[in-house]
PDB file of N, CA and C in Angstrom:
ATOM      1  N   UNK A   1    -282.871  31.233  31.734  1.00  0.00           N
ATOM      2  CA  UNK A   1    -281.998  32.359  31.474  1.00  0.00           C
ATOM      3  C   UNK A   1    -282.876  33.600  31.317  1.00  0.00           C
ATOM      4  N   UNK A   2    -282.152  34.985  31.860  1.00  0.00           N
ATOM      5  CA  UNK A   2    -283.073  35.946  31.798  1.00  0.00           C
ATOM      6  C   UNK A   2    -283.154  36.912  30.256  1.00  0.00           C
ATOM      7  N   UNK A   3    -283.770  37.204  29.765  1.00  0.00           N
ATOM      8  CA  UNK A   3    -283.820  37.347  28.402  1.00  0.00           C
ATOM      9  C   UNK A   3    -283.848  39.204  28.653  1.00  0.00           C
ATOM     10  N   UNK A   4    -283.838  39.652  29.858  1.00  0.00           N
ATOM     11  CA  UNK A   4    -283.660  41.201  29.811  1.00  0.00           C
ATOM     12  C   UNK A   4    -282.768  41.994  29.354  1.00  0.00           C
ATOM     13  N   UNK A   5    -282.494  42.833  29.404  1.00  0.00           N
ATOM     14  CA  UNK A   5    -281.415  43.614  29.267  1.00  0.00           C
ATOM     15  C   UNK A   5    -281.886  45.147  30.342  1.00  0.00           C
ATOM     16  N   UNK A   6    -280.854  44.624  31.353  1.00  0.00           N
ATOM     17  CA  UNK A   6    -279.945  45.576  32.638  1.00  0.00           C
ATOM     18  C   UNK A   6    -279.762  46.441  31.932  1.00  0.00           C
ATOM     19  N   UNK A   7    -279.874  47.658  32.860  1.00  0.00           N
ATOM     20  CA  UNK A   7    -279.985  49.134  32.947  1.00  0.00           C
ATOM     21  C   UNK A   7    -277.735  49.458  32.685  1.00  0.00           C
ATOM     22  N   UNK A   8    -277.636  48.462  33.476  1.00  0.00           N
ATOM     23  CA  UNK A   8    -276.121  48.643  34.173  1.00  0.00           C
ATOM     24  C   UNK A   8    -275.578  47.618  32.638  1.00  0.00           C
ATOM     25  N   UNK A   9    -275.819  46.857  31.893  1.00  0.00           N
ATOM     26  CA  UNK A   9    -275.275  46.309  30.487  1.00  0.00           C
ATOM     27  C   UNK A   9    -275.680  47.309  29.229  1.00  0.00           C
ATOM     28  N   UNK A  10    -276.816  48.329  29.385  1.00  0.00           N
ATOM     29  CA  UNK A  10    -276.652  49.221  28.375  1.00  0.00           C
ATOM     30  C   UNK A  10    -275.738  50.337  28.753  1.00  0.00           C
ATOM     31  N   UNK A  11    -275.638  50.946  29.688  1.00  0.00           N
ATOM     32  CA  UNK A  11    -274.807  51.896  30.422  1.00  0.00           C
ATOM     33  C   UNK A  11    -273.195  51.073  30.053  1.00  0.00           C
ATOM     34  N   UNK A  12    -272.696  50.069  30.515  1.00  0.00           N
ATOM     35  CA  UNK A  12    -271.355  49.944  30.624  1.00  0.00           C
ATOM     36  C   UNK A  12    -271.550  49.581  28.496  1.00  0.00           C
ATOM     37  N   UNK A  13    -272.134  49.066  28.075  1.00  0.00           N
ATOM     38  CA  UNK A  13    -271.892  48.946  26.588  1.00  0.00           C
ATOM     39  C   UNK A  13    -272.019  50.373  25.942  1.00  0.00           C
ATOM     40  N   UNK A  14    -272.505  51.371  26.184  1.00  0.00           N
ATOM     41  CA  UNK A  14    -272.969  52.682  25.767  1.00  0.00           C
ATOM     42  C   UNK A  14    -270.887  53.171  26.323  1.00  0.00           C
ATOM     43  N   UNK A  15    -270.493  53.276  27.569  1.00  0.00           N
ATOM     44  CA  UNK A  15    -269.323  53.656  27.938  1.00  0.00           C
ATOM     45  C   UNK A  15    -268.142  53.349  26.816  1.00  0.00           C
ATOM     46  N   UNK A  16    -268.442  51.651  26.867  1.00  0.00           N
ATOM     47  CA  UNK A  16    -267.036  51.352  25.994  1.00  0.00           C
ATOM     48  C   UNK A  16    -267.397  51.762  24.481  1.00  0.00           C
ATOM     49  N   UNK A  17    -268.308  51.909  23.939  1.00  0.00           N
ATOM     50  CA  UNK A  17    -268.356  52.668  23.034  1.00  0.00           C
ATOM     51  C   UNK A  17    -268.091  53.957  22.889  1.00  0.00           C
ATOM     52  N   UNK A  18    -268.570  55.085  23.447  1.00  0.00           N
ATOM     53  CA  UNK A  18    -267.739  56.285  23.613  1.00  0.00           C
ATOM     54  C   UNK A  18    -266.164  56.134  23.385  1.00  0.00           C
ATOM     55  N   UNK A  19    -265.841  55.212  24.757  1.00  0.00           N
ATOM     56  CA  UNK A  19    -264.459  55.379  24.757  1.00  0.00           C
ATOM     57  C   UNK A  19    -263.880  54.910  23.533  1.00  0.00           C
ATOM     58  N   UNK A  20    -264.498  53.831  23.116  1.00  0.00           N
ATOM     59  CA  UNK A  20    -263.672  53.307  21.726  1.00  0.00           C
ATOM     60  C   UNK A  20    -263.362  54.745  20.718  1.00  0.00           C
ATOM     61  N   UNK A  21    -264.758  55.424  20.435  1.00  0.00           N
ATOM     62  CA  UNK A  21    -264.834  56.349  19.389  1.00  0.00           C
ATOM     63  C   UNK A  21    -264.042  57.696  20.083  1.00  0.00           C
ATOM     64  N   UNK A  22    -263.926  58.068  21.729  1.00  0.00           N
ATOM     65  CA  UNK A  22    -262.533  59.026  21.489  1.00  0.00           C
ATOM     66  C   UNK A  22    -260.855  58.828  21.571  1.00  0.00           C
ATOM     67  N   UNK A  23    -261.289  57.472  21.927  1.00  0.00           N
ATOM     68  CA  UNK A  23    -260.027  56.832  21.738  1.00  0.00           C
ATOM     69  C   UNK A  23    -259.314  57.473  19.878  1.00  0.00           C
ATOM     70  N   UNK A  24    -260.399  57.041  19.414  1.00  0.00           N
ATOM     71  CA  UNK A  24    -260.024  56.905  17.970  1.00  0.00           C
ATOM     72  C   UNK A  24    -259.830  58.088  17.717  1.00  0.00           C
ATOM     73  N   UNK A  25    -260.530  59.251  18.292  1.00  0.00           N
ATOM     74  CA  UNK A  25    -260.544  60.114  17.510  1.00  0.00           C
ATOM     75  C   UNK A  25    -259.272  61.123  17.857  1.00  0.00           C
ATOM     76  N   UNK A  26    -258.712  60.727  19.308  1.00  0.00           N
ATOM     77  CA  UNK A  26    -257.465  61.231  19.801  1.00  0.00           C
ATOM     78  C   UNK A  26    -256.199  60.167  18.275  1.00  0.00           C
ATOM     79  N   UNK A  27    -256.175  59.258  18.542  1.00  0.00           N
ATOM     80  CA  UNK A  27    -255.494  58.770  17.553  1.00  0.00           C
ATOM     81  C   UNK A  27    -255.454  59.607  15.925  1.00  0.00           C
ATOM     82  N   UNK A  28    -256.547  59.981  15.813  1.00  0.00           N
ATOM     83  CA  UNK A  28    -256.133  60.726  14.278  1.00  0.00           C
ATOM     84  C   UNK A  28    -255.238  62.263  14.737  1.00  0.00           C
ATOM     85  N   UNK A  29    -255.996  62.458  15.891  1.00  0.00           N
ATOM     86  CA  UNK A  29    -254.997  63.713  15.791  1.00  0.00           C
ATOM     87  C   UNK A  29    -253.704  63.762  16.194  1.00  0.00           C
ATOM     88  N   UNK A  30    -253.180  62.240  16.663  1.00  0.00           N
ATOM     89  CA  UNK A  30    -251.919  62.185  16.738  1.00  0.00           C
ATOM     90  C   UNK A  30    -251.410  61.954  15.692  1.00  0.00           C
ATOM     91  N   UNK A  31    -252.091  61.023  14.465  1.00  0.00           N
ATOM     92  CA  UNK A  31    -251.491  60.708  13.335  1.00  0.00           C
ATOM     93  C   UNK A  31    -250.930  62.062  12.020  1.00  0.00           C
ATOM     94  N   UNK A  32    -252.222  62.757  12.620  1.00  0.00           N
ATOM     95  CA  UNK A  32    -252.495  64.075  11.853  1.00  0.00           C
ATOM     96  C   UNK A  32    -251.347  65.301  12.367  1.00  0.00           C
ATOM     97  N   UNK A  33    -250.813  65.198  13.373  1.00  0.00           N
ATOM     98  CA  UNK A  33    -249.594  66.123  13.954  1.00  0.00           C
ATOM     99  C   UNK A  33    -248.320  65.245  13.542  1.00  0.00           C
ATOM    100  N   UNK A  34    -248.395  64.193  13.501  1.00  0.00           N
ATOM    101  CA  UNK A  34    -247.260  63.481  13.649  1.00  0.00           C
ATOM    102  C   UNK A  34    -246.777  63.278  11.396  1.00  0.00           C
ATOM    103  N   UNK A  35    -247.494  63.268  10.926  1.00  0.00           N
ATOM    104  CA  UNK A  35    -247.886  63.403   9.264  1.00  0.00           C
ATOM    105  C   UNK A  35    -247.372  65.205   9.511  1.00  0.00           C
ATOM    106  N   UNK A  36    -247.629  65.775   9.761  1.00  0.00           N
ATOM    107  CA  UNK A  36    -246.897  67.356   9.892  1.00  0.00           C
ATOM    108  C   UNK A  36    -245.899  67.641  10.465  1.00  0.00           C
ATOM    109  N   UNK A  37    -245.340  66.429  11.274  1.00  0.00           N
ATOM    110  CA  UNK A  37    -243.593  67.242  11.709  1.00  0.00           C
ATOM    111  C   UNK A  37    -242.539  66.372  10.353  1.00  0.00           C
ATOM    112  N   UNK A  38    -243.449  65.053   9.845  1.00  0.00           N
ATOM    113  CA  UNK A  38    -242.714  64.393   8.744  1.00  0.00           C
ATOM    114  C   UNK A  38    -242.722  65.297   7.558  1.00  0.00           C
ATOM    115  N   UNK A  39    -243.662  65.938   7.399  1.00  0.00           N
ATOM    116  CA  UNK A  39    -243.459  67.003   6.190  1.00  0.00           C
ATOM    117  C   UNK A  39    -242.563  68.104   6.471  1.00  0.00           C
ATOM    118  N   UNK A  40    -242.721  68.418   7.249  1.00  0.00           N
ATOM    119  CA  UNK A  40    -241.695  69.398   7.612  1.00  0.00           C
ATOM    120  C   UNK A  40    -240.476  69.319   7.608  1.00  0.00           C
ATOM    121  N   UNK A  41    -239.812  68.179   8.499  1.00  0.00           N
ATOM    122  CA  UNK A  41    -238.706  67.678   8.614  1.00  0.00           C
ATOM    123  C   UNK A  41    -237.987  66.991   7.047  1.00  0.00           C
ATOM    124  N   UNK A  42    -239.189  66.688   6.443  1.00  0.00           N
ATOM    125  CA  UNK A  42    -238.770  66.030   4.739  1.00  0.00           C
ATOM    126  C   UNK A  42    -238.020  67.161   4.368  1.00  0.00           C
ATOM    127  N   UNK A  43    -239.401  68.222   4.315  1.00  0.00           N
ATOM    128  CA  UNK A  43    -238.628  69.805   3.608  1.00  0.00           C
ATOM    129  C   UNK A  43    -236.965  69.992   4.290  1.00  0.00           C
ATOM    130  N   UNK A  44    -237.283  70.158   5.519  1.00  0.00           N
ATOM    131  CA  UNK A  44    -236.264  70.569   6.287  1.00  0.00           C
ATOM    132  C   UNK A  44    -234.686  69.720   5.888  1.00  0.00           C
ATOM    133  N   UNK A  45    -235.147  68.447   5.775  1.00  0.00           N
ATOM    134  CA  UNK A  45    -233.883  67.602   5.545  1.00  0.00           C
ATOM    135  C   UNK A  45    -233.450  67.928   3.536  1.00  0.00           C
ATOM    136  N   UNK A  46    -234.661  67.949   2.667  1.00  0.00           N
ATOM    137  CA  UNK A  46    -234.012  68.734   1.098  1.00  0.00           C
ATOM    138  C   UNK A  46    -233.385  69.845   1.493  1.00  0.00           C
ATOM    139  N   UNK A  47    -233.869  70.522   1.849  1.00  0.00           N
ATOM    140  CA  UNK A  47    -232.912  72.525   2.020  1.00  0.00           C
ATOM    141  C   UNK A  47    -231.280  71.458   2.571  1.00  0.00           C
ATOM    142  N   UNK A  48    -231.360  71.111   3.397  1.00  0.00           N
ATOM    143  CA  UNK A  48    -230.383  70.689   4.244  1.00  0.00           C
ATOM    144  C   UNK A  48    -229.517  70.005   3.280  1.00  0.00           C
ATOM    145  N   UNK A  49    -229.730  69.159   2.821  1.00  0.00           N
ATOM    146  CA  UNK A  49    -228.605  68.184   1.209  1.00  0.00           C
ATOM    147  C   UNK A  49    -228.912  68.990   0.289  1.00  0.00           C
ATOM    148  N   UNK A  50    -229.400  70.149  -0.024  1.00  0.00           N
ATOM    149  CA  UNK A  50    -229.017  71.351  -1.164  1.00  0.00           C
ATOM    150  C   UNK A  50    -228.184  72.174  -0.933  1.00  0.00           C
ATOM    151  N   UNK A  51    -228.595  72.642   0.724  1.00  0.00           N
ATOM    152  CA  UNK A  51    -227.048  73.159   1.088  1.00  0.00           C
ATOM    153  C   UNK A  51    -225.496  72.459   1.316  1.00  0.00           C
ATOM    154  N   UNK A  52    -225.699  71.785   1.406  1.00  0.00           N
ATOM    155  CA  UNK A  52    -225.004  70.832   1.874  1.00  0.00           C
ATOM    156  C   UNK A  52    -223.914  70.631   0.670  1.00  0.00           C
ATOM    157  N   UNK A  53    -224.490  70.249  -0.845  1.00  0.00           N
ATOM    158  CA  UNK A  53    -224.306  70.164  -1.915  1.00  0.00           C
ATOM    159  C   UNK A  53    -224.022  70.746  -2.692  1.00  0.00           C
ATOM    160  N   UNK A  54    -224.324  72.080  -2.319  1.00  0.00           N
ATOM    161  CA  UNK A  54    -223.660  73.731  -2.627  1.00  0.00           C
ATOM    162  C   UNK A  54    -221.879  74.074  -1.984  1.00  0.00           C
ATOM    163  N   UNK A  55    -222.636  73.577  -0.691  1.00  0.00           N
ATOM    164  CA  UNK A  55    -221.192  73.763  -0.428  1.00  0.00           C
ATOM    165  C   UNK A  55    -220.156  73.194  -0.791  1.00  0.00           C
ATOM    166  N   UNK A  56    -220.345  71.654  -1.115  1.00  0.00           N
ATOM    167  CA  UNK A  56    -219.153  70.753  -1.629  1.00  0.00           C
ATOM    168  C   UNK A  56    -218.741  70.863  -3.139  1.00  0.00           C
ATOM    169  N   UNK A  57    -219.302  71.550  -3.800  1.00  0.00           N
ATOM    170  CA  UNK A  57    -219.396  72.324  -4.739  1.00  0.00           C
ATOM    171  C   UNK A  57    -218.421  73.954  -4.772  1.00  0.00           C
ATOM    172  N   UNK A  58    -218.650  74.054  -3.948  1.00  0.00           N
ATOM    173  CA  UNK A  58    -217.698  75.475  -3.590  1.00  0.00           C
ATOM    174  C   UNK A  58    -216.419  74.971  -2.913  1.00  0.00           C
ATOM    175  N   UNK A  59    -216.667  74.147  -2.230  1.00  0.00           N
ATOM    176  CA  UNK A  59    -215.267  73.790  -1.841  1.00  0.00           C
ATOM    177  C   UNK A  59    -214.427  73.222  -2.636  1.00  0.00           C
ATOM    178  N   UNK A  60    -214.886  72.217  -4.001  1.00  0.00           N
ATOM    179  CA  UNK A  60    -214.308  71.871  -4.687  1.00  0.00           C
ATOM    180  C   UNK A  60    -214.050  73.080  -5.224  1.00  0.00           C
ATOM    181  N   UNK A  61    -214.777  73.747  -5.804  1.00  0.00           N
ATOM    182  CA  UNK A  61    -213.964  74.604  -6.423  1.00  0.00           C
ATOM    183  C   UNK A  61    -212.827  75.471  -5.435  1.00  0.00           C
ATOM    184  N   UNK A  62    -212.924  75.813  -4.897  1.00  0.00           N
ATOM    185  CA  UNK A  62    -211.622  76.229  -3.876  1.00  0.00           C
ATOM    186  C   UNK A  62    -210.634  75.501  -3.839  1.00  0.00           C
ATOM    187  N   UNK A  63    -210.540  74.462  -3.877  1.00  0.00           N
ATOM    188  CA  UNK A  63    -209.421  72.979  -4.032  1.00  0.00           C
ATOM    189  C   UNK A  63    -208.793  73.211  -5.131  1.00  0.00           C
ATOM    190  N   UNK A  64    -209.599  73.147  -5.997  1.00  0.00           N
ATOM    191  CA  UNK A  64    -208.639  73.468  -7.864  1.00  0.00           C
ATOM    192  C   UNK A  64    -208.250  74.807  -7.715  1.00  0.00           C
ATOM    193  N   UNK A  65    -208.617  75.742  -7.007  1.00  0.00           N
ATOM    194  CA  UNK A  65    -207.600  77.206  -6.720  1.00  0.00           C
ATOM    195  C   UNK A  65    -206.678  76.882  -6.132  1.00  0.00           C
ATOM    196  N   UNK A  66    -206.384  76.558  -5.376  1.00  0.00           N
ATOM    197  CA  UNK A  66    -205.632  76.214  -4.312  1.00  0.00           C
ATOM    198  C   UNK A  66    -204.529  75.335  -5.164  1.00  0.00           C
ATOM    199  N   UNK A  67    -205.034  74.386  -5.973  1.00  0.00           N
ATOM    200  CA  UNK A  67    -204.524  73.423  -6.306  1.00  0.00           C
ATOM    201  C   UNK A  67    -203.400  73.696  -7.569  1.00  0.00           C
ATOM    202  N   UNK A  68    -204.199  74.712  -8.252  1.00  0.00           N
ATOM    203  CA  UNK A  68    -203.414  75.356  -9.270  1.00  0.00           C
ATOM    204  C   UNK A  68    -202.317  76.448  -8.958  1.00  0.00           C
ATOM    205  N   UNK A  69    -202.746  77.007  -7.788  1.00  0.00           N
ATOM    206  CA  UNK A  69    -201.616  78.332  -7.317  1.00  0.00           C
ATOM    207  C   UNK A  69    -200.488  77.361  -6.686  1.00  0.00           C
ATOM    208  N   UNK A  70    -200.584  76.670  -6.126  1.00  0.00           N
ATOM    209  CA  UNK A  70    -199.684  75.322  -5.372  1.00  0.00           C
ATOM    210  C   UNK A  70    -199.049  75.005  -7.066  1.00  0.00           C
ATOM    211  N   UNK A  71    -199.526  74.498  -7.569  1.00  0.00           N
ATOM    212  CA  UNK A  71    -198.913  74.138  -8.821  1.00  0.00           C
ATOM    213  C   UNK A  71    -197.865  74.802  -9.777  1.00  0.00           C
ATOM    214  N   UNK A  72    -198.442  76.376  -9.413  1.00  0.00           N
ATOM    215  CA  UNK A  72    -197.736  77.323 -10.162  1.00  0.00           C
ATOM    216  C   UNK A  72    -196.676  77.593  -9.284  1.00  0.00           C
ATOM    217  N   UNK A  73    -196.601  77.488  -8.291  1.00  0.00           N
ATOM    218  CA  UNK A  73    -195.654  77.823  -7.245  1.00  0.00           C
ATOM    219  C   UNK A  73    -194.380  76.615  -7.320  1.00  0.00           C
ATOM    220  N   UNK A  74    -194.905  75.364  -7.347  1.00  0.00           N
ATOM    221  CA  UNK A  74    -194.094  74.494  -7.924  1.00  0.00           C
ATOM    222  C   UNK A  74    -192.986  74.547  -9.365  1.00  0.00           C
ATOM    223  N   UNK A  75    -194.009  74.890 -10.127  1.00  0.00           N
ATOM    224  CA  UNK A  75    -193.591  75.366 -11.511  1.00  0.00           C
ATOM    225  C   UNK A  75    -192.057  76.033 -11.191  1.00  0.00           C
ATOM    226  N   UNK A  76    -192.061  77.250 -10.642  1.00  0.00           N
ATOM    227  CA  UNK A  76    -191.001  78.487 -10.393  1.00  0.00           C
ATOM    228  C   UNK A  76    -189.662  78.183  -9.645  1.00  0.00           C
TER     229      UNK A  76
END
């Protein structure tokens, strides 16, 4: 068995290494964009069930207006 080491086995082992390490390093910056539309969208979705929660809040109260002038109208 030949105990050398080929020009063409450090070259292709030197390659898949690179590639491993920009492989990886494309991967964080997908993780790293993708971690920033979830924060965003978190925020985005609280504002969204605060408003949301405001409003059903106002509408109730509009209901008991409604509900009481209907009432008084009954009354008469």
């Amino acid at each position: 068995m030949d105990k050398k080491l080929s020009v063409g086995h450090i070259v292709t082992t030197l390659v898949v290494a690179v590639s491993v390490v920009v492989y990886a390093i494309r991967q964080e910056g997908r993780i790293d964009n993708a971690e920033q539309k979830i924060a965003f969208n978190k925020e985005r979705i609280e504002k969204l069930d605060q408003d949301f929660r405001r409003d059903v809040e106002e509408i109730k109260g509009l209901l008991v207006r409604i509900e009481g002038k209907i009432d008084g109208k009954a009354d008469k």
